[in-house]
C-alpha atoms as a PDB file:
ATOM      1  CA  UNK A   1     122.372  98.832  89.407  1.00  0.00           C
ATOM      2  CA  UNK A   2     119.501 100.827  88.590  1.00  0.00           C
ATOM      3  CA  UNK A   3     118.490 103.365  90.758  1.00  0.00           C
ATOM      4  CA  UNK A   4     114.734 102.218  92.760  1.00  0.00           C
ATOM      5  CA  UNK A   5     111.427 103.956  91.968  1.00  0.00           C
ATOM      6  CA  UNK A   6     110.218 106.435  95.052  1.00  0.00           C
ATOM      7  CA  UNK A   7     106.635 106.887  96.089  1.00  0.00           C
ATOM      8  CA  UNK A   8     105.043 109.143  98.282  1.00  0.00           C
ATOM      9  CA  UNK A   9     103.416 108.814 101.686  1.00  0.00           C
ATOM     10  CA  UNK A  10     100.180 110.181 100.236  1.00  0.00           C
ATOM     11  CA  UNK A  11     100.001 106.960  97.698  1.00  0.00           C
ATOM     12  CA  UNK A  12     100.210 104.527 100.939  1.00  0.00           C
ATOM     13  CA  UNK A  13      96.133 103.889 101.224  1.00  0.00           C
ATOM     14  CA  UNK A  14      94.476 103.328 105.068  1.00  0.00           C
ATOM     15  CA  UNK A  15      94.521  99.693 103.799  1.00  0.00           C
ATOM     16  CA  UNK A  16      98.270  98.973 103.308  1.00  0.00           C
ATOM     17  CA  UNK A  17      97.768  99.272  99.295  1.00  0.00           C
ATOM     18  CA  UNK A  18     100.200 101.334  97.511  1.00  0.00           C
ATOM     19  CA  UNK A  19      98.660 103.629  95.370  1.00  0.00           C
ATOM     20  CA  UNK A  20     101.754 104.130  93.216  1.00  0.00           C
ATOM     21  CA  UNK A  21     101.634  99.939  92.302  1.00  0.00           C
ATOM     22  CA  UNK A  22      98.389 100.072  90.923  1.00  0.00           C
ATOM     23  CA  UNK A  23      97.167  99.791  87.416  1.00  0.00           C
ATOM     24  CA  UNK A  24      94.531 102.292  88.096  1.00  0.00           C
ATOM     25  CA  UNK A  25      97.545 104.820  89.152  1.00  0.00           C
ATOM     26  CA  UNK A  26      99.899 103.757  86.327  1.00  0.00           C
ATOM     27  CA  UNK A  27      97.521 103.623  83.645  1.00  0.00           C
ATOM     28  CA  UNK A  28      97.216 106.999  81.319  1.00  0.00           C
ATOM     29  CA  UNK A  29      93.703 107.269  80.547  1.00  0.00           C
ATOM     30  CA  UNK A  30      91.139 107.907  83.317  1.00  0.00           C
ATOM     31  CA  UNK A  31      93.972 107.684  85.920  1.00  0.00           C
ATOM     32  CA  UNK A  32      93.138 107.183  89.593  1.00  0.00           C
ATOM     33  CA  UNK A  33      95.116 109.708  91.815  1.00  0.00           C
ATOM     34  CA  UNK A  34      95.365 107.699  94.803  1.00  0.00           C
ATOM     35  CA  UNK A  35      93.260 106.596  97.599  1.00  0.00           C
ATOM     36  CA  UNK A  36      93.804 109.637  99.957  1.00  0.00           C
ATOM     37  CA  UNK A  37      94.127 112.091  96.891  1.00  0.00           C
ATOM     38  CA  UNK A  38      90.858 114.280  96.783  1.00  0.00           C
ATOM     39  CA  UNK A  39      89.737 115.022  93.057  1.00  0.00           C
ATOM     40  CA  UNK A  40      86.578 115.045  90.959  1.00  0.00           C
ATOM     41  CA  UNK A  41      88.129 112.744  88.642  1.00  0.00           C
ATOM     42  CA  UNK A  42      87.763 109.507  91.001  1.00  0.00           C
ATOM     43  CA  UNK A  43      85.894 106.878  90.356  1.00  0.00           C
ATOM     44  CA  UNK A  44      82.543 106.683  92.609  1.00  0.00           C
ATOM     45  CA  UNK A  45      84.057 103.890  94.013  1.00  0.00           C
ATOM     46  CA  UNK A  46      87.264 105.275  95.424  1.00  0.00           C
ATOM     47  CA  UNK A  47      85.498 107.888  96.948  1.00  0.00           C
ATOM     48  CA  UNK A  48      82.637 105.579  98.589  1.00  0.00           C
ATOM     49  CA  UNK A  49      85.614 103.032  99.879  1.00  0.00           C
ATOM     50  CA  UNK A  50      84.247 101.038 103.046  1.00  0.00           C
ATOM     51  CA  UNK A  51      87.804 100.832 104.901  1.00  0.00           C
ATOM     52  CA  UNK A  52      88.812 104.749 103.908  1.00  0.00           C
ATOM     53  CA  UNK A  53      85.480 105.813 105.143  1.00  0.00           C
ATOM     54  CA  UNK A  54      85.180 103.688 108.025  1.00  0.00           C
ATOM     55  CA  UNK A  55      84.345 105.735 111.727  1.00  0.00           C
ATOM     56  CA  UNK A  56      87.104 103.487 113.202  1.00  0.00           C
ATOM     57  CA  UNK A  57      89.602 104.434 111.006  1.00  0.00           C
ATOM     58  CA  UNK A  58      88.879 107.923 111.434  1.00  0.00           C
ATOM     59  CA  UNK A  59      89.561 107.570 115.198  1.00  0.00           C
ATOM     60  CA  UNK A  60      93.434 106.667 114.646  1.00  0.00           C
ATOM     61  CA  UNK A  61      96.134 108.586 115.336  1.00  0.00           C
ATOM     62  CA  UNK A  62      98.253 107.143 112.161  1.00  0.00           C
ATOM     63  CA  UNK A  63      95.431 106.807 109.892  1.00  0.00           C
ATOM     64  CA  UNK A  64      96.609 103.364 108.487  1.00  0.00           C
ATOM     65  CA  UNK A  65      94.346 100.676 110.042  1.00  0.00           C
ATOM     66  CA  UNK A  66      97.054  98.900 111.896  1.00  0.00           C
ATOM     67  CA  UNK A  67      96.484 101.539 114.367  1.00  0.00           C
ATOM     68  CA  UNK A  68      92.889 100.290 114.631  1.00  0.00           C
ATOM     69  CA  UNK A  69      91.013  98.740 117.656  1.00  0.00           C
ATOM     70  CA  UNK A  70      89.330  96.295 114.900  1.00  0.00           C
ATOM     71  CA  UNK A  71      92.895  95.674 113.229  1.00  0.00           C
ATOM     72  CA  UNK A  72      92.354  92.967 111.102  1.00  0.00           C
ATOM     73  CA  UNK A  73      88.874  93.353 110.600  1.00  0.00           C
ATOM     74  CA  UNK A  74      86.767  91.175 108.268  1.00  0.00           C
ATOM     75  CA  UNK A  75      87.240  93.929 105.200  1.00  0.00           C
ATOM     76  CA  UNK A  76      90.633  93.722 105.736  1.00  0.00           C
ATOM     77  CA  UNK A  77      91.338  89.779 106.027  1.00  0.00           C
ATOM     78  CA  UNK A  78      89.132  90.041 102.684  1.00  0.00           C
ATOM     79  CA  UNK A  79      91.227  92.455 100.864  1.00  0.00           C
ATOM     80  CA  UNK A  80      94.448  90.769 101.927  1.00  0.00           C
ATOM     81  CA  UNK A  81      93.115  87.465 100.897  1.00  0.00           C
ATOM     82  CA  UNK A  82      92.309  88.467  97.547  1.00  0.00           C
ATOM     83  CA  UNK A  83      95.528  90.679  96.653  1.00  0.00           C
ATOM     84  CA  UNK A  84      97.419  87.402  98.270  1.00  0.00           C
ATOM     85  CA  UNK A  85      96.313  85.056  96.082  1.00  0.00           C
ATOM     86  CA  UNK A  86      96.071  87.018  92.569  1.00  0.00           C
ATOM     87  CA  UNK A  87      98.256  90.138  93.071  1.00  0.00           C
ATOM     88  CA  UNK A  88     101.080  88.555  95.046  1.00  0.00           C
ATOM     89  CA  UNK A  89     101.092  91.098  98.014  1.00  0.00           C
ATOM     90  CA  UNK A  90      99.634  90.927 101.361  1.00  0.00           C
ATOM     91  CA  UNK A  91      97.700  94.424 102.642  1.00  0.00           C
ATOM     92  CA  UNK A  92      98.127  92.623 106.738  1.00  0.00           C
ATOM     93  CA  UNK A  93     101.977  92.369 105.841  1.00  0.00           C
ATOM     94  CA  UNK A  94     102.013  96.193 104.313  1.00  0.00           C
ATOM     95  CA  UNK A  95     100.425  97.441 107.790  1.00  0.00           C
ATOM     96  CA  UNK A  96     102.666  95.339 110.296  1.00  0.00           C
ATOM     97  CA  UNK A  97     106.009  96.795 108.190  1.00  0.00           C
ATOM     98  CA  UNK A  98     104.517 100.249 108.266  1.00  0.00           C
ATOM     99  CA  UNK A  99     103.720 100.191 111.818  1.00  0.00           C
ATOM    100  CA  UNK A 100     106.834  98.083 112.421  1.00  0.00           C
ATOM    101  CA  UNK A 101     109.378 100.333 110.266  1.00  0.00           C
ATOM    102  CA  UNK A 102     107.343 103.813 110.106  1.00  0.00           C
ATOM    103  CA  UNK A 103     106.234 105.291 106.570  1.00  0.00           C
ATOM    104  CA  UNK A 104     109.506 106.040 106.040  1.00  0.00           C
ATOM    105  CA  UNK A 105     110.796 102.296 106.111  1.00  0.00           C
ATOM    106  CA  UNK A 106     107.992 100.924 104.237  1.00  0.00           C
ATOM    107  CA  UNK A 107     108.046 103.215 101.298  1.00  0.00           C
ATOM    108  CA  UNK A 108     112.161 102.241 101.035  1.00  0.00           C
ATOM    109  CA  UNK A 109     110.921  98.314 101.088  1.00  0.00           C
ATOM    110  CA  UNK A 110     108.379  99.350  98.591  1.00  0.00           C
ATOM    111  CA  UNK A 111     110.398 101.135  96.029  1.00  0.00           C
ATOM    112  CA  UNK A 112     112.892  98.151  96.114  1.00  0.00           C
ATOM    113  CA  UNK A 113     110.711  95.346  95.746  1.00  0.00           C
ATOM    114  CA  UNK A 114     108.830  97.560  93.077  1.00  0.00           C
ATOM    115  CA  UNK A 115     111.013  98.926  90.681  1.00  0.00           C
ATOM    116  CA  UNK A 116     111.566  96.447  87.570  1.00  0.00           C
ATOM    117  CA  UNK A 117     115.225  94.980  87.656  1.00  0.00           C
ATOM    118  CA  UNK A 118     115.516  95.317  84.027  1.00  0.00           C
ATOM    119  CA  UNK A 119     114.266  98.993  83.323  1.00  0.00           C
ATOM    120  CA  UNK A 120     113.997 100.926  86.460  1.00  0.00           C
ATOM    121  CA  UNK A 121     110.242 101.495  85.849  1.00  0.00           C
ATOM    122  CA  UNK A 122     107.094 100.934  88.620  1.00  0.00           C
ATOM    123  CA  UNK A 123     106.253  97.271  88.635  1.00  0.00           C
ATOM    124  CA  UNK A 124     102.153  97.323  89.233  1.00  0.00           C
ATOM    125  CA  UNK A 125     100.660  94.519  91.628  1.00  0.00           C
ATOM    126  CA  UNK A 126      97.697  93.911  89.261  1.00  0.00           C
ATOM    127  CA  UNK A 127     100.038  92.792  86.566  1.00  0.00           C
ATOM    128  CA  UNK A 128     102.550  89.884  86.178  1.00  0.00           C
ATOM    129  CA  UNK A 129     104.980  91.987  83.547  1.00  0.00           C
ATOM    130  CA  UNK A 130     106.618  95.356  83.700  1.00  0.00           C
ATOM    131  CA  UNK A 131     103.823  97.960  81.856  1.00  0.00           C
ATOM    132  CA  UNK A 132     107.480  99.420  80.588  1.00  0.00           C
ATOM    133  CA  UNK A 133     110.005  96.456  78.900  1.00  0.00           C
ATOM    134  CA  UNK A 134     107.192  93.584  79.613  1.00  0.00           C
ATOM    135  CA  UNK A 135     109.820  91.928  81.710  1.00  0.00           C
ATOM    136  CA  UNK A 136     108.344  88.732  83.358  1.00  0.00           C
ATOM    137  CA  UNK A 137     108.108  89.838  86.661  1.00  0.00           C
ATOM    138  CA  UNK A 138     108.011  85.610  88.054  1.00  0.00           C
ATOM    139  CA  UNK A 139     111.966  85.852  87.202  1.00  0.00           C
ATOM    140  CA  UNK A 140     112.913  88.479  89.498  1.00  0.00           C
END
């Protein structure tokens, strides 16, 4: 058995994406560091995001919108629908086992259900084979 990826809390975004899963993170040229990573190297639109810059969001204790009073608000239900239906993960689901489990519990489910059975490597959400041994991730 191969031993699962890890991630970090700081690559869990506001919006129940994982940071560490995404091509933008993964890739090696003009790399994204992460949603709650400050750099100059973002791209305008990381740094503009409507949910990590919203004023209700910056009210929470957790900072993970779960914890907000507008919890699942109409960016949100957007999001999820889209990353549902082309990227096979649901942001709504991400926030209810983070707030149901703690950090801590989510980041285990994540590295579990995200490291590729056949290499060991990070399996991305935007992409439907392993970026490492182009495993066909529909067979796991």
């Amino acid at each position: 058995m191969l031993t699962p990826v890890t991630f970090d809390r700081i690559l869990i975004a506001p919006c129940g994406m994982n940071c560490g899963t995404c091509i933008g993170y993964l890739r090696d040229k003009n790399k994204c560091p992460g949603c709650r990573i400050i750099s100059r190297d973002k791209l305008k639109t990381r740094v503009n995001c409507i949910v990590k810059n919203c004023k209700y969001l910056a009210e929470t204790t957790s900072k993970f919108c779960y914890d907000c009073q507008k919890f699942p608000c109409k960016r949100i239900v957007q999001l999820d629908k889209r990353y549902r239906t082309k990227y096979r993960t649901s942001f709504i689901e991400n926030l209810i086992k983070i707030k149901d489990t703690g950090i801590s519990g989510f980041l285990e489910f994540e590295s579990e259900r995200r490291t590729c059975q056949n290499c060991g490597s990070v399996l991305s959400v935007h992409r439907d084979k392993c970026l490492n041994c182009n495993s066909d991730l529909k067979k796991f």
